[in-house]
Structure formats: structure tokens, C-alpha cells
Protein backbone atom coordinates (compact mmCIF):
# COMPACT_ATOMS: atom_id res chain seq x y z
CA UNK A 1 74.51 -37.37 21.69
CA UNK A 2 76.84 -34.24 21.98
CA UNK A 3 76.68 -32.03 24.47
CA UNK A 4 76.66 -28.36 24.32
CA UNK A 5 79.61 -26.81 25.93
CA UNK A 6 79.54 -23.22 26.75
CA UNK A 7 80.29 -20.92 23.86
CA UNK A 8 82.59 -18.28 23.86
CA UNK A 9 81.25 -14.77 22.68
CA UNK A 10 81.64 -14.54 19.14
CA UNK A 11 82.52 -18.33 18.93
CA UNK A 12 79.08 -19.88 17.13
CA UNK A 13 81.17 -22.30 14.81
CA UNK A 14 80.18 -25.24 17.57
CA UNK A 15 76.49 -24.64 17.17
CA UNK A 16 76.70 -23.90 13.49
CA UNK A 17 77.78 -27.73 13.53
CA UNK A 18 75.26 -28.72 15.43
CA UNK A 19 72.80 -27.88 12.67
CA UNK A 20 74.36 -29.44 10.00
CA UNK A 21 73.72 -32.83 11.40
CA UNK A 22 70.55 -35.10 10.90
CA UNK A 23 69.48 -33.97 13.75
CA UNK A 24 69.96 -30.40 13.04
CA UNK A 25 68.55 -30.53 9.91
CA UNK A 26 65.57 -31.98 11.17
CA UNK A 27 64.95 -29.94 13.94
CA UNK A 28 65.33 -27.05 11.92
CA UNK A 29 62.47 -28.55 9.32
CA UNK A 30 60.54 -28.62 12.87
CA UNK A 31 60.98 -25.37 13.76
CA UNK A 32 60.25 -23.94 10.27
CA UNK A 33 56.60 -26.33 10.63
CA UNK A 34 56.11 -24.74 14.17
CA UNK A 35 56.52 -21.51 12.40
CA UNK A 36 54.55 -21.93 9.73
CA UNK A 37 52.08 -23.65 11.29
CA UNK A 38 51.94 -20.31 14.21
CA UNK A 39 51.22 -18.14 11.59
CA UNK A 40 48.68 -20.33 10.30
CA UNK A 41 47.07 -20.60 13.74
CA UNK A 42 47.21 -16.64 13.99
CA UNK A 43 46.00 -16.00 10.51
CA UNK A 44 42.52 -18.30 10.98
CA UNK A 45 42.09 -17.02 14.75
CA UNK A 46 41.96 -13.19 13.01
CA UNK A 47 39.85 -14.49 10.35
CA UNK A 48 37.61 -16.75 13.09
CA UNK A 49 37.52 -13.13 15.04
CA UNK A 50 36.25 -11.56 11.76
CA UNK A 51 33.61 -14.14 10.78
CA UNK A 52 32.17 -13.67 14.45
CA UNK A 53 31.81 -10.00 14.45
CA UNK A 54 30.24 -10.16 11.28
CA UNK A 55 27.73 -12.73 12.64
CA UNK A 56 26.56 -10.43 15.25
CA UNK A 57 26.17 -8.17 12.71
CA UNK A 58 23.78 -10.34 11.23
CA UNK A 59 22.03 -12.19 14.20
CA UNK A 60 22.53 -9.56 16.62
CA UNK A 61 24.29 -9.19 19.93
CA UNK A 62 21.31 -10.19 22.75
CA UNK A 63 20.94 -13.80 22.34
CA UNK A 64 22.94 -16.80 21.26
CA UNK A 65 21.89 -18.20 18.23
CA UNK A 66 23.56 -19.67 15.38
CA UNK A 67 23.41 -19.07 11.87
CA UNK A 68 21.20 -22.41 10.79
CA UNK A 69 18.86 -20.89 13.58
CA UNK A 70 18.43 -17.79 12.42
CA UNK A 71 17.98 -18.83 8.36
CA UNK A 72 15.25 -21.18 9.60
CA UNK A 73 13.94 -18.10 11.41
CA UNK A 74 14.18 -16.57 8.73
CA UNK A 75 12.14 -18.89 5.89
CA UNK A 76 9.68 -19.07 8.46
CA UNK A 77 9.42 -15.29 8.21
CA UNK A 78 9.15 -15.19 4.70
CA UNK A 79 7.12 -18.24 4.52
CA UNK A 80 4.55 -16.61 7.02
CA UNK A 81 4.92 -13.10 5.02
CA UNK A 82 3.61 -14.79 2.02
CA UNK A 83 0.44 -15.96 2.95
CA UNK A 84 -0.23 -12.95 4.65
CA UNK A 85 0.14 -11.39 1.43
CA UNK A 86 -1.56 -14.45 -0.66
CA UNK A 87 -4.59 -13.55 1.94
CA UNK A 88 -4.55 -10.13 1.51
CA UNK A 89 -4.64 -10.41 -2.29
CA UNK A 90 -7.52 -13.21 -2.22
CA UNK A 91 -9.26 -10.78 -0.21
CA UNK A 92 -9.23 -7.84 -2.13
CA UNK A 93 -10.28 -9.88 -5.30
CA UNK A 94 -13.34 -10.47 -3.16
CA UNK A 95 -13.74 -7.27 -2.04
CA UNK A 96 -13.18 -5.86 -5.63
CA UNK A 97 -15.75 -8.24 -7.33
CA UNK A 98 -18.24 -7.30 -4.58
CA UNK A 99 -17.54 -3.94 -5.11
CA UNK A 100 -17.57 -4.36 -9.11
CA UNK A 101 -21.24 -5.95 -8.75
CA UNK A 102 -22.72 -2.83 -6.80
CA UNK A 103 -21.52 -0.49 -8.83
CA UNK A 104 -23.14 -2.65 -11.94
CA UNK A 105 -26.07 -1.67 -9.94
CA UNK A 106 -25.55 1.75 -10.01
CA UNK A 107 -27.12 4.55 -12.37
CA UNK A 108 -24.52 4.24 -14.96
CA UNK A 109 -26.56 5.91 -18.00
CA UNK A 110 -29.42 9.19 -17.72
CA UNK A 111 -30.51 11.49 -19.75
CA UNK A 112 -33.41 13.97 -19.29
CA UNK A 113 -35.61 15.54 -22.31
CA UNK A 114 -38.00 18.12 -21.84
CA UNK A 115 -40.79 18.72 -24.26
CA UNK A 116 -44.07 20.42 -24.54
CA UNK A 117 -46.66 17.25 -23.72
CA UNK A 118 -49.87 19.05 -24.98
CA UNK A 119 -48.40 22.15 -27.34
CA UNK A 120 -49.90 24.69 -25.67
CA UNK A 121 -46.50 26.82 -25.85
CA UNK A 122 -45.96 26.51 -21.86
CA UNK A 123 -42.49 26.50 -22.34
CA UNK A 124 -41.33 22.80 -22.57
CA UNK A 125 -42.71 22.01 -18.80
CA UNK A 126 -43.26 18.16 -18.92
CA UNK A 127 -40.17 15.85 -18.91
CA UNK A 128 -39.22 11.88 -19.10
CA UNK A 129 -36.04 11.07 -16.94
CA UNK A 130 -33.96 7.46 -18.29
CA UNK A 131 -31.96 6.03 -15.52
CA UNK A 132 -30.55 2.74 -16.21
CA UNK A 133 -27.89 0.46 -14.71
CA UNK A 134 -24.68 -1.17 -16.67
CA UNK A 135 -27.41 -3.83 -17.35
CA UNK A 136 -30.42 -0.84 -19.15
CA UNK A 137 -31.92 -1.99 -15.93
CA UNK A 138 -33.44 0.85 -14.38
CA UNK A 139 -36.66 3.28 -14.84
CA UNK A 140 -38.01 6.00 -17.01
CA UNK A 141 -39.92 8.87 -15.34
CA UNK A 142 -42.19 11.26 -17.42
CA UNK A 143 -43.89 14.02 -15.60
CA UNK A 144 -46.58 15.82 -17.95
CA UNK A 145 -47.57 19.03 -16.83
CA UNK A 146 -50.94 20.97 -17.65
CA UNK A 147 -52.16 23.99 -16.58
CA UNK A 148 -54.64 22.52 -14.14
CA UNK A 149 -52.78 19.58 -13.43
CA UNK A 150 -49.33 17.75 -13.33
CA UNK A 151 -49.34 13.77 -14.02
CA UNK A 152 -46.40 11.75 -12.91
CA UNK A 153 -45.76 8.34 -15.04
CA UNK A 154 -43.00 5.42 -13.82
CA UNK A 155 -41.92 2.49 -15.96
CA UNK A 156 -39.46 -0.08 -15.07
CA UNK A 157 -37.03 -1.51 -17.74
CA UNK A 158 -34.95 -5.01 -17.29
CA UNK A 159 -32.17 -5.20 -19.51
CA UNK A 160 -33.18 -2.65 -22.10
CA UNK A 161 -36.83 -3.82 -22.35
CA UNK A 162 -39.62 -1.87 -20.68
CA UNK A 163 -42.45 -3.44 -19.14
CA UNK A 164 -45.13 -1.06 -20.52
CA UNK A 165 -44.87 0.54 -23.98
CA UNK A 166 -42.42 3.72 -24.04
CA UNK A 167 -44.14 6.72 -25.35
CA UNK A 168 -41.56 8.27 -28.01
CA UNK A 169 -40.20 11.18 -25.70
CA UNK A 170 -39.24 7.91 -23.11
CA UNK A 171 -37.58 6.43 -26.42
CA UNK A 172 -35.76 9.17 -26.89
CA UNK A 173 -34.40 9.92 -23.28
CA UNK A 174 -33.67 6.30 -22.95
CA UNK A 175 -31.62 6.38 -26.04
CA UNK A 176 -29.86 9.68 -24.90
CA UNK A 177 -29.10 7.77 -21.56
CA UNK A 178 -27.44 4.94 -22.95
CA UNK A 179 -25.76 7.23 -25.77
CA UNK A 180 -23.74 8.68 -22.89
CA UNK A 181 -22.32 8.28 -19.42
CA UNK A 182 -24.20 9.69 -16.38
CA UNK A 183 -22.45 12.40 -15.50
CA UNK A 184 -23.25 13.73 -18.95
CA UNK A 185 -27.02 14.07 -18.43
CA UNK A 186 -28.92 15.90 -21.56
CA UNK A 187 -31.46 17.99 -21.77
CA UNK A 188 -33.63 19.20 -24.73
């Protein structure tokens, strides 16, 4: 193996022969690996650097976790997010149908007529009231007035049927009723 003698300035013809040798050849290939592989090595660390302060982006900065923690933290957010909102949706179906059947219940249909009950001319004093339900389930109430006295009549009907005959001014308010929606009530 040569030795390297001191080199006069300006004198690198010794060296320069040096590297033309096996062994200068290969320890030039060396060198140009270390190189590359430097670079390398600084190139991931800067990307390593980058991937990190985008995780804390992500996870946050106050605790250590890692990113398989936090997705699993995450699923079980979403998982637990859904049935609240699978709950919350199979209880306002209930709530709706329970709220759908009362207000079946409700005076849907009602219609007033007024007529003269004994035609004395008094001015069209007596008066049958329909109310009735989405189901004609409700009552008709007639009030015949006379001079000396006032009469009040109720009859119950179940799905459009009355239990006691209808005189024809009950008919007719009835029909009215179910001819249009409550908050049209008519009057004759």
C-alpha cells in the first residue's frame, strides 16, 4: 500500500494517481454512496419532520397518540353518532304517529246552519252545529228556539252514522261539515 507523501502546493498529480487505482476507484464509488445515501437520509428526515407536524395537526398537540388510535377513536365516534341519530329518528316516528292519532281525534270538519225551527219569522234563531273527527266521528248539536222556550238537542255520530235519526237541518250541517275543512265553518 502506498503511502502519501507530502504534496507540494500546486503539485496534486500524486493524488490524482491515487484515484485512478482499484482502490481509488472504489473508494470514490464509496464516497459517491455516502453522498447519495446523506442526501437521502436528509431528504426523508425533512419529509419524517413534515409528516409529524401534520399529525399534530390532526391528533392534536396534548397527548401522545398515534394515528391507528385516533381512527379507532374515531369509528367509535361515528359509530356512537349513528345510533344516536337511528334513536332519535325511531323516536320521532313514535312521537309523530302519536301525534298523527290525536289529531285524527280532533274536530277536523264543522259547519253551522241556522234556520227558522217553527216559521214564525224570528229571524233564523234555532241552529244545528256538525262537528266531526277525520273518522265523521263526532256530534251534531241543534238548539231550537221559541219564544217561550229554547230546547237544546245532542246526537252522537261514529263514523258517519248517527245514533238517533238526523232531522234534515242536522243532514244538512253534517254534510256542510264534511264538504269543508274546519276552519271554514258555514253558516246559512
Amino acid at each position: 500500500m502506498r503511502r502519501f507523501a507530502a504534496v507540494a502546493p500546486g503539485s496534486l498529480q500524486p493524488v490524482v494517481d491515487d484515484l485512478t487505482t482499484t482502490q481509488g476507484i472504489a473508494a470514490l464509488a464509496a464516497a459517491g454512496l455516502a453522498l447519495i445515501a446523506l442526501i437521502f437520509a436528509i431528504v426523508l428526515a425533512v419529509k419524517l419532520k413534515r409528516l409529524r407536524a401534520n399529525q399534530l395537526a390532526v391528533l392534536g398537540g396534548a397527548d401522545k397518540r398515534d394515528l391507528v388510535a385516533h381512527a379507532a377513536r374515531l369509528e367509535t365516534g361515528f359509530s356512537d353518532l349513528r345510533d344516536w341519530v337511528e334513536e332519535s329518528l325511531t323516536s320521532s316516528e313514535q312521537r309523530m304517529a302519536q301525534a298523527e292519532q290525536r289529531i285524527d281525534g280532533c274536530i277536523a270538519y264543522a259547519a253551522l246552519v241556522r234556520y227558522d225551527a217553527y216559521n214564525e219569522l224570528s229571524g233564523a234563531q234555532s241552529s244545528s252545529l256538525a262537528l266531526l273527527d277525520t273518522h265523521r266521528t263526532g256530534v251534531v248539536l241543534t238548539s231550537i228556539v221559541h219564544r217561550d222556550q229554547a230546547r237544546i238537542y245532542l246526537k252522537q255520530m261514529r263514523e258517519g252514522e248517527a245514533e238517533i235519526e238526523l232531522s234534515p237541518e242536522e243532514q244538512q250541517a253534517v254534510e256542510r261539515a264534511l264538504n269543508a275543512p274546519a276552519s271554514q265553518s258555514q253558516a246559512a
